[in-house]
N, C-alpha and C. Protein backbone atom coordinates (compact mmCIF):
# COMPACT_ATOMS: atom_id res chain seq x y z
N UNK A 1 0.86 -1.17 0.00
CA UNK A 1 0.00 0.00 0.00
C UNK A 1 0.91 1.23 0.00
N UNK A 2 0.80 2.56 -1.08
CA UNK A 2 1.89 3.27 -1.02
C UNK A 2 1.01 4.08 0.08
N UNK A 3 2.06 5.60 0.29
CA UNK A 3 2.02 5.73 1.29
C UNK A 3 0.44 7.02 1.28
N UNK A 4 0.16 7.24 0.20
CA UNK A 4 -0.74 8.06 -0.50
C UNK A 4 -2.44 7.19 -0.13
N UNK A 5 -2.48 6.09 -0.34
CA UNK A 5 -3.40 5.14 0.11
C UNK A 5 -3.69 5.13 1.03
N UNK A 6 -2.31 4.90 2.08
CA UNK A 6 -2.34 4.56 3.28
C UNK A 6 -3.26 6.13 4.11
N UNK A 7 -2.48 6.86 3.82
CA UNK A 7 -3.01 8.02 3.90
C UNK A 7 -5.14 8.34 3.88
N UNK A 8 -4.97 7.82 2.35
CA UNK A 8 -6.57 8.25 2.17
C UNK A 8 -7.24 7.38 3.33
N UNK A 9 -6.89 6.05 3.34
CA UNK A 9 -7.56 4.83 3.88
C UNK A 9 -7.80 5.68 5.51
N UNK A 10 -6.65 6.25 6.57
CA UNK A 10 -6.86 6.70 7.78
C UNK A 10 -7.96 7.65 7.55
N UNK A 11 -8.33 8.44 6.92
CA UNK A 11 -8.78 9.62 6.36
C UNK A 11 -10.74 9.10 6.12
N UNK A 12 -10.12 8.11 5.61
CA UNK A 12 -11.62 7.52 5.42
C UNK A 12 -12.60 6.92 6.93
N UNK A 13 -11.10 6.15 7.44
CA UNK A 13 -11.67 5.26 9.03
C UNK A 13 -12.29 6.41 9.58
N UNK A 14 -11.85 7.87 9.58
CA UNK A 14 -11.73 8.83 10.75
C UNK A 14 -13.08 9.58 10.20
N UNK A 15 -13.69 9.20 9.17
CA UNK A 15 -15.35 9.99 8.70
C UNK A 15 -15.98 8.64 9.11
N UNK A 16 -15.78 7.65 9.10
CA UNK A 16 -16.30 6.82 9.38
C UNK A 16 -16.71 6.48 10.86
N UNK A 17 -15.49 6.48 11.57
CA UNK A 17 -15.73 6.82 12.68
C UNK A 17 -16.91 8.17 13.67
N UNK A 18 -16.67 9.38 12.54
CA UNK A 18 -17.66 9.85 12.89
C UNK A 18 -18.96 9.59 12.76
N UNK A 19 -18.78 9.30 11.52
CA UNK A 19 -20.43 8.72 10.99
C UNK A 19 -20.90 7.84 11.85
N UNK A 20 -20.14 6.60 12.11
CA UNK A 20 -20.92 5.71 13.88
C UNK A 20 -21.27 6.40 14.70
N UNK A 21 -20.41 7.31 15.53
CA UNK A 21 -21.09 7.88 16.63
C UNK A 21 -22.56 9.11 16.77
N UNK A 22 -22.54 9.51 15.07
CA UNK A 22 -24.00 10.31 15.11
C UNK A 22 -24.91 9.15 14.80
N UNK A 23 -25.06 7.76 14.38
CA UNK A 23 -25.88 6.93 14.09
C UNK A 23 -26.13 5.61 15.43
N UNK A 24 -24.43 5.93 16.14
CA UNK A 24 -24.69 5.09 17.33
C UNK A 24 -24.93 3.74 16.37
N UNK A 25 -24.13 3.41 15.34
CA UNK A 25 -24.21 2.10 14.32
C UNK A 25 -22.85 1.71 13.82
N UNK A 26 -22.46 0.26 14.05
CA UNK A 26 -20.91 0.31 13.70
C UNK A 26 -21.55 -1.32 12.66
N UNK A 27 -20.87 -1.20 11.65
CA UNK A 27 -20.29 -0.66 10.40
C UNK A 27 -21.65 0.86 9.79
N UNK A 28 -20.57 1.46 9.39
CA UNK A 28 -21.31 2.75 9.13
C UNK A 28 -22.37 1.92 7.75
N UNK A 29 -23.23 2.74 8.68
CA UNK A 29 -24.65 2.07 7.81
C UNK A 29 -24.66 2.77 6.30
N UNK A 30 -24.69 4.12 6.71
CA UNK A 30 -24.90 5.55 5.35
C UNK A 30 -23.97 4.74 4.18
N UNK A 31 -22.76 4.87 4.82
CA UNK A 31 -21.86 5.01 3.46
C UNK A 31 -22.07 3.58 3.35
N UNK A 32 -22.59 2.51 3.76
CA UNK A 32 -22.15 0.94 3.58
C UNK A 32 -23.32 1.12 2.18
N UNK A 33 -24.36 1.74 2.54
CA UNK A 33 -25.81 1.76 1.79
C UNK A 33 -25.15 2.28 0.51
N UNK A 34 -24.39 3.43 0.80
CA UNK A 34 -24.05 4.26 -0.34
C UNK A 34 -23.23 3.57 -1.52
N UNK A 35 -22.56 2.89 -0.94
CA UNK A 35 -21.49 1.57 -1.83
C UNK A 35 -22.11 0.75 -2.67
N UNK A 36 -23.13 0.22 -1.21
CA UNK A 36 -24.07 -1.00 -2.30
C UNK A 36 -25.23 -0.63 -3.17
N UNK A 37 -25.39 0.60 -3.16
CA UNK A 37 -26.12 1.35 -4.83
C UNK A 37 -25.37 1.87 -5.67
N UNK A 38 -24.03 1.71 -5.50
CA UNK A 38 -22.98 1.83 -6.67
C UNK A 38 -22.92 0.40 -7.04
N UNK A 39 -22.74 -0.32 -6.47
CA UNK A 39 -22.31 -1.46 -6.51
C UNK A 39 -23.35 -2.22 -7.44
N UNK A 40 -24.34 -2.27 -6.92
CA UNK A 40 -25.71 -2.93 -7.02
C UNK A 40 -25.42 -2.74 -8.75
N UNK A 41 -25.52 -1.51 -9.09
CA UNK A 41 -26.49 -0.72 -10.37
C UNK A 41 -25.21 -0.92 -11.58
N UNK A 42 -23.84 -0.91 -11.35
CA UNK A 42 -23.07 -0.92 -11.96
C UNK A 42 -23.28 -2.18 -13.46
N UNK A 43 -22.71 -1.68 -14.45
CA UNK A 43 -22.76 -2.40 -15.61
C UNK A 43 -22.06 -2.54 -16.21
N UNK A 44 -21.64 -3.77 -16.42
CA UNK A 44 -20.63 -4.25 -17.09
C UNK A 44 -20.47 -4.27 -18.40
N UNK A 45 -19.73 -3.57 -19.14
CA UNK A 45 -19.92 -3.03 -20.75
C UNK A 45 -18.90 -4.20 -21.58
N UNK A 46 -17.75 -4.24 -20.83
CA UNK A 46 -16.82 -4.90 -21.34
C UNK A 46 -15.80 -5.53 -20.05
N UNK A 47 -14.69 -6.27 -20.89
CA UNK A 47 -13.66 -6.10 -19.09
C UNK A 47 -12.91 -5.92 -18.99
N UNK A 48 -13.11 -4.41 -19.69
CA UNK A 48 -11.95 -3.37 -19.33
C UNK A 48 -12.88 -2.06 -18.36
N UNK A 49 -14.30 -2.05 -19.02
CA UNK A 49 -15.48 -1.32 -18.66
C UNK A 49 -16.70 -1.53 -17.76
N UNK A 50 -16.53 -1.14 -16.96
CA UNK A 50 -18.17 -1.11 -15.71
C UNK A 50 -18.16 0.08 -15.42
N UNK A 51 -19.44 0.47 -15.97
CA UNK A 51 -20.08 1.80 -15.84
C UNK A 51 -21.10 1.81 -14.83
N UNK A 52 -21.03 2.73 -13.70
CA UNK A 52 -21.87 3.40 -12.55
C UNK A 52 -22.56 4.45 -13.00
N UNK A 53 -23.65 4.38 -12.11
CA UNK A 53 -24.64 5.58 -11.99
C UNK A 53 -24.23 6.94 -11.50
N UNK A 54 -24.32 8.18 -12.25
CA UNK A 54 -23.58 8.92 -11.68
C UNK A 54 -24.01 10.43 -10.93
N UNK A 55 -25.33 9.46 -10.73
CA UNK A 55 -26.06 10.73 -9.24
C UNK A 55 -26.51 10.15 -8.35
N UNK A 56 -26.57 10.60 -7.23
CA UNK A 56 -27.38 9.39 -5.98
C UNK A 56 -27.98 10.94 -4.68
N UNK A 57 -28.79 10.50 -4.80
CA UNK A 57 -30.14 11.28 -3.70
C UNK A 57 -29.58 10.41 -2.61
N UNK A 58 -29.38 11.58 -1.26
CA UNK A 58 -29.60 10.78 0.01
C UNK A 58 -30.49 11.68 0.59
N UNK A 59 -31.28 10.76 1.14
CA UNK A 59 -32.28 11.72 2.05
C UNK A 59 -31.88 11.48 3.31
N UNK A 60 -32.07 12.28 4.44
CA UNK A 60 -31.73 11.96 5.57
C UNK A 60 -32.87 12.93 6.81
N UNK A 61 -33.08 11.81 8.19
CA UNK A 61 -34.01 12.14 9.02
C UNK A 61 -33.79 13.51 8.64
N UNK A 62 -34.70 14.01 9.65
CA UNK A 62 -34.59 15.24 10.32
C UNK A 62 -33.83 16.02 11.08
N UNK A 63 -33.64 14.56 12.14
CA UNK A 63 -32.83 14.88 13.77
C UNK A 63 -31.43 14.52 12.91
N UNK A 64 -31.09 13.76 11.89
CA UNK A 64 -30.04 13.52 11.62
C UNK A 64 -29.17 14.41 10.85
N UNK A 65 -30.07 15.13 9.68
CA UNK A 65 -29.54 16.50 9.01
C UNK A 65 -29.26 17.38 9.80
N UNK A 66 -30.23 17.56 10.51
CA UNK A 66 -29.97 18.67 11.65
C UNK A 66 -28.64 18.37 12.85
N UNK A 67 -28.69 17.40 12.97
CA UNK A 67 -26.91 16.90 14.11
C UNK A 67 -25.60 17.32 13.00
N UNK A 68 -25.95 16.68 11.86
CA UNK A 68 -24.75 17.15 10.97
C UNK A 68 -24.61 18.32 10.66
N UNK A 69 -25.75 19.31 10.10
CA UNK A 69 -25.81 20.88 10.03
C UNK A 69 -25.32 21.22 11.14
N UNK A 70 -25.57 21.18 12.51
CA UNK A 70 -24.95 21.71 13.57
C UNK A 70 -23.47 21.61 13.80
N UNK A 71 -22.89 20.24 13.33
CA UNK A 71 -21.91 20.14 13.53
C UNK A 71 -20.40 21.26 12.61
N UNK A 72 -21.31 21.59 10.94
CA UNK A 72 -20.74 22.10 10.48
C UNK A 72 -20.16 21.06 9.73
N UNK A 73 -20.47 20.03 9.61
CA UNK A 73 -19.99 18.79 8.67
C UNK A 73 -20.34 19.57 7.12
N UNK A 74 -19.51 19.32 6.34
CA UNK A 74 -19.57 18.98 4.66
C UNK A 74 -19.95 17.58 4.29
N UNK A 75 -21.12 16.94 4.63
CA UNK A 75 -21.53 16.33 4.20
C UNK A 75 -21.41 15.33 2.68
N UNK A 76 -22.41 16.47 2.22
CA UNK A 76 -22.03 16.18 0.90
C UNK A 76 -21.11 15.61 0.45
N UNK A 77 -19.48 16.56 0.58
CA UNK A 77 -18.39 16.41 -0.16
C UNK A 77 -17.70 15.12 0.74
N UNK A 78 -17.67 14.69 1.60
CA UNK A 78 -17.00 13.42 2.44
C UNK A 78 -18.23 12.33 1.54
N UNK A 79 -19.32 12.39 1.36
CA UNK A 79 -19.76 11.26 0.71
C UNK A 79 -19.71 11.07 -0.76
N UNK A 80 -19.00 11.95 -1.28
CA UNK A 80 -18.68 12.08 -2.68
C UNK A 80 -17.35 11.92 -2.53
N UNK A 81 -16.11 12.09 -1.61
CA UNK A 81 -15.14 11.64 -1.48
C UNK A 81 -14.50 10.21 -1.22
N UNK A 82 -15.83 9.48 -0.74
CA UNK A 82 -15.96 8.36 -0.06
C UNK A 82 -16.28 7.22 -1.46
N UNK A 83 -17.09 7.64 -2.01
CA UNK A 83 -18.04 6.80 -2.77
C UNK A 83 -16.81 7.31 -4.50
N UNK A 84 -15.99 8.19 -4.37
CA UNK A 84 -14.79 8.30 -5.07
C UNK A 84 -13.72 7.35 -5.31
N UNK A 85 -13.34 7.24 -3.93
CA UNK A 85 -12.42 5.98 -2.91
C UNK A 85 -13.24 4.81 -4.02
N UNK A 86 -14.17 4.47 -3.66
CA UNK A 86 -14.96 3.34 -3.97
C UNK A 86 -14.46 2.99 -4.91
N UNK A 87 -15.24 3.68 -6.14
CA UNK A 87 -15.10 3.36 -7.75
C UNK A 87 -13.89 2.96 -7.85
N UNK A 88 -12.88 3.90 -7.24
CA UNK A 88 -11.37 4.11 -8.25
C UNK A 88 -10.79 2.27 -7.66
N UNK A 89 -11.17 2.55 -6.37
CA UNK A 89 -10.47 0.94 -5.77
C UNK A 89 -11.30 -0.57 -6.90
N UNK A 90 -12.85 -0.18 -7.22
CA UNK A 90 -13.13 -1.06 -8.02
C UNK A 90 -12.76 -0.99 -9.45
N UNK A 91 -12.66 0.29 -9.83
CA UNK A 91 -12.21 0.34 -11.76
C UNK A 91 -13.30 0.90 -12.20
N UNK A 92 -14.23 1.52 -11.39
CA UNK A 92 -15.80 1.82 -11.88
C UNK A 92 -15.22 3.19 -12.76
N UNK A 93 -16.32 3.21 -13.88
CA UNK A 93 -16.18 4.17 -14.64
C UNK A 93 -17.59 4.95 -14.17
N UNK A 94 -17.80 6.31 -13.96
CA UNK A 94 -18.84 7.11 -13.57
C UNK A 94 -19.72 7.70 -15.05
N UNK A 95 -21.11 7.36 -15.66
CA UNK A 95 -21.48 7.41 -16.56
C UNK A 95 -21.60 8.89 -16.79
N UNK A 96 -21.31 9.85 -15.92
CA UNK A 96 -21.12 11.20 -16.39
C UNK A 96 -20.45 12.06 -15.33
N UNK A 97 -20.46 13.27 -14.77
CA UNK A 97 -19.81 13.78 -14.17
C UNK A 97 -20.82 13.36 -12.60
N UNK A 98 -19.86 12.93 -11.46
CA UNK A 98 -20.36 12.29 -9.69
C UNK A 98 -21.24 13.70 -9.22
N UNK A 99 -22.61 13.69 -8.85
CA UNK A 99 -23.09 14.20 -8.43
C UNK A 99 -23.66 13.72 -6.87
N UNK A 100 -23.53 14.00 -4.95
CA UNK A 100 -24.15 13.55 -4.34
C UNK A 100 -25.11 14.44 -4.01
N UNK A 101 -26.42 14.02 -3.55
CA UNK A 101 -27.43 15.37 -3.64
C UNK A 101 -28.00 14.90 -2.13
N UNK A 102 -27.76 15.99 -0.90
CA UNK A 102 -28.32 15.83 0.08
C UNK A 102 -29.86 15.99 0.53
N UNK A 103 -30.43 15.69 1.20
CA UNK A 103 -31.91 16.72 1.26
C UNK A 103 -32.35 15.61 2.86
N UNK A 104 -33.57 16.63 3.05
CA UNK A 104 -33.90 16.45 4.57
C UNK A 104 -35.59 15.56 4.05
N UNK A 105 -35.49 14.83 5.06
CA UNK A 105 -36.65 13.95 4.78
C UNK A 105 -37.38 13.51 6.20
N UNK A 106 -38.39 13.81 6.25
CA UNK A 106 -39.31 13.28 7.51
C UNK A 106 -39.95 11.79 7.04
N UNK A 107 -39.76 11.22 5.78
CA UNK A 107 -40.26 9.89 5.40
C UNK A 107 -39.23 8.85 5.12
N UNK A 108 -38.08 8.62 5.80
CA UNK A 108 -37.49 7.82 5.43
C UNK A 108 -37.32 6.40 6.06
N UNK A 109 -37.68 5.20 5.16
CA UNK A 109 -38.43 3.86 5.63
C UNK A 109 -37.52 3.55 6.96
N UNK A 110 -36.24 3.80 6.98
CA UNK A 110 -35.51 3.18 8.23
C UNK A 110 -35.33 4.31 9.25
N UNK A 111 -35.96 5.24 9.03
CA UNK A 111 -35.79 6.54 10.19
C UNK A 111 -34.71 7.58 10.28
N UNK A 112 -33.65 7.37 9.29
CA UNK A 112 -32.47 7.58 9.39
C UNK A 112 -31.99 8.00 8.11
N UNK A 113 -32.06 7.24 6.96
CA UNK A 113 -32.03 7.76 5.78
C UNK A 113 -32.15 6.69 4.25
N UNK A 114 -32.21 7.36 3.69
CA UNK A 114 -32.64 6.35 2.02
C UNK A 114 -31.55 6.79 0.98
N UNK A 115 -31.07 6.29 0.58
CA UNK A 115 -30.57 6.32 -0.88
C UNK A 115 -30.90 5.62 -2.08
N UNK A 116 -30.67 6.33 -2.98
CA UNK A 116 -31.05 6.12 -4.21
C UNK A 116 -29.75 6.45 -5.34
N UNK A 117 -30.39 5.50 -6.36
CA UNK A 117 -28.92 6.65 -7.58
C UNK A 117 -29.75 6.45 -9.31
N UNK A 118 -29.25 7.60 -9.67
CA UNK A 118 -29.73 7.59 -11.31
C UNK A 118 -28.66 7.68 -12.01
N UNK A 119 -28.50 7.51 -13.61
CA UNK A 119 -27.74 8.24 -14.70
C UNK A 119 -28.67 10.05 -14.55
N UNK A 120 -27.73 10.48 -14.87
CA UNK A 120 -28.21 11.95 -15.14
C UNK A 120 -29.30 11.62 -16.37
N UNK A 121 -30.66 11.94 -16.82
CA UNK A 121 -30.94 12.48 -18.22
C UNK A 121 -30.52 12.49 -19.03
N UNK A 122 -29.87 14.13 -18.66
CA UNK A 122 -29.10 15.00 -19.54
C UNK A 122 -27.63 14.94 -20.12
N UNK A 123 -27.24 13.67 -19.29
CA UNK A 123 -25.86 13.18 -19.36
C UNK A 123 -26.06 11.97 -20.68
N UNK A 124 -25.27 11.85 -21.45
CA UNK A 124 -25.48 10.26 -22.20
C UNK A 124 -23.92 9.65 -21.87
N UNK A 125 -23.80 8.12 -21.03
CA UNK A 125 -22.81 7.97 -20.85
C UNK A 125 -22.07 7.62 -22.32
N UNK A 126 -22.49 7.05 -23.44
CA UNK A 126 -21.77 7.00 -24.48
C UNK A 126 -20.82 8.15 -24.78
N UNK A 127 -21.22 9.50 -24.46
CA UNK A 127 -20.43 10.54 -24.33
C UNK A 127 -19.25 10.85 -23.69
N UNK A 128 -19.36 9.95 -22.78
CA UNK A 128 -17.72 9.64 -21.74
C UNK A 128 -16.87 8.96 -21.96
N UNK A 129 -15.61 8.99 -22.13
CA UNK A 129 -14.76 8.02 -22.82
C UNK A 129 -13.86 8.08 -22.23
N UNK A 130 -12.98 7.05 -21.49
CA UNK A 130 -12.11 6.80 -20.12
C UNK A 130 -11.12 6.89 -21.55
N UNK A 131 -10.39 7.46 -20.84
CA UNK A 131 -8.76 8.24 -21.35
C UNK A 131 -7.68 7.89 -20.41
N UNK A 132 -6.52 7.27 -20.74
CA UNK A 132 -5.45 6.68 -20.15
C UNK A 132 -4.72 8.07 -19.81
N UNK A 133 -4.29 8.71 -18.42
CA UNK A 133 -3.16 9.70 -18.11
C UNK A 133 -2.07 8.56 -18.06
């Protein structure tokens, strides 16, 4: 593991870690959910190619948006950093540009929060074409 990995990987435990103690849930439930609707939806084009969905809605309680708003958490961007980590460790190709979209929800089936993921519309992944740096 170089030392750049090693790096992200502490980086990751230590949101993670937070994320248990506002859910009082160990393995972090959010991001575990968040993985397995990348995971889930992904498509295999070729096998060099698996293309992901590249927007995902999280809704989240009330009491739970509101603990994170208080805290001053960036939300958003740690679960788009996270679910980043993901892809690149699997080879996932993102069918257009990673969008995570937060929002506050008083209906969510487990009390806590829902995710979901789409292709953009307006995006056509045929339009994306993985380029070797």
């Amino acid at each position: 593991m170089s030392a750049i990995s090693a790096v992200e990987q502490a980086l990751e435990n230590r949101w993670e870690a937070l994320w248990a103690r506002v859910f009082d849930k160990e393995p972090v439930e959010l991001l575990d959910a968040l993985r397995r609707e990348c995971d889930s939806n992904a498509v295999v084009c070729s096998e060099t190619r698996i293309v992901v969905p590249n927007a995902y809605d999280v809704e989240l309680a009330d009491f739970v948006h509101d603990e994170l708003s208080r805290r001053g958490s960036r939300v958003g961007q740690a679960l788009t950093d996270s679910l980043v980590r993901h892809a690149e460790r699997h080879g996932y190709e993102w069918a257009g540009p990673l969008a995570v979209h937060i929002t506050r929800s008083a209906h969510v089936p487990n009390g806590r929060y829902r995710v979901a993921s789409s292709v953009m519309p307006h995006v056509c992944a045929e339009g994306f074409q993985h380029t070797a740096t």
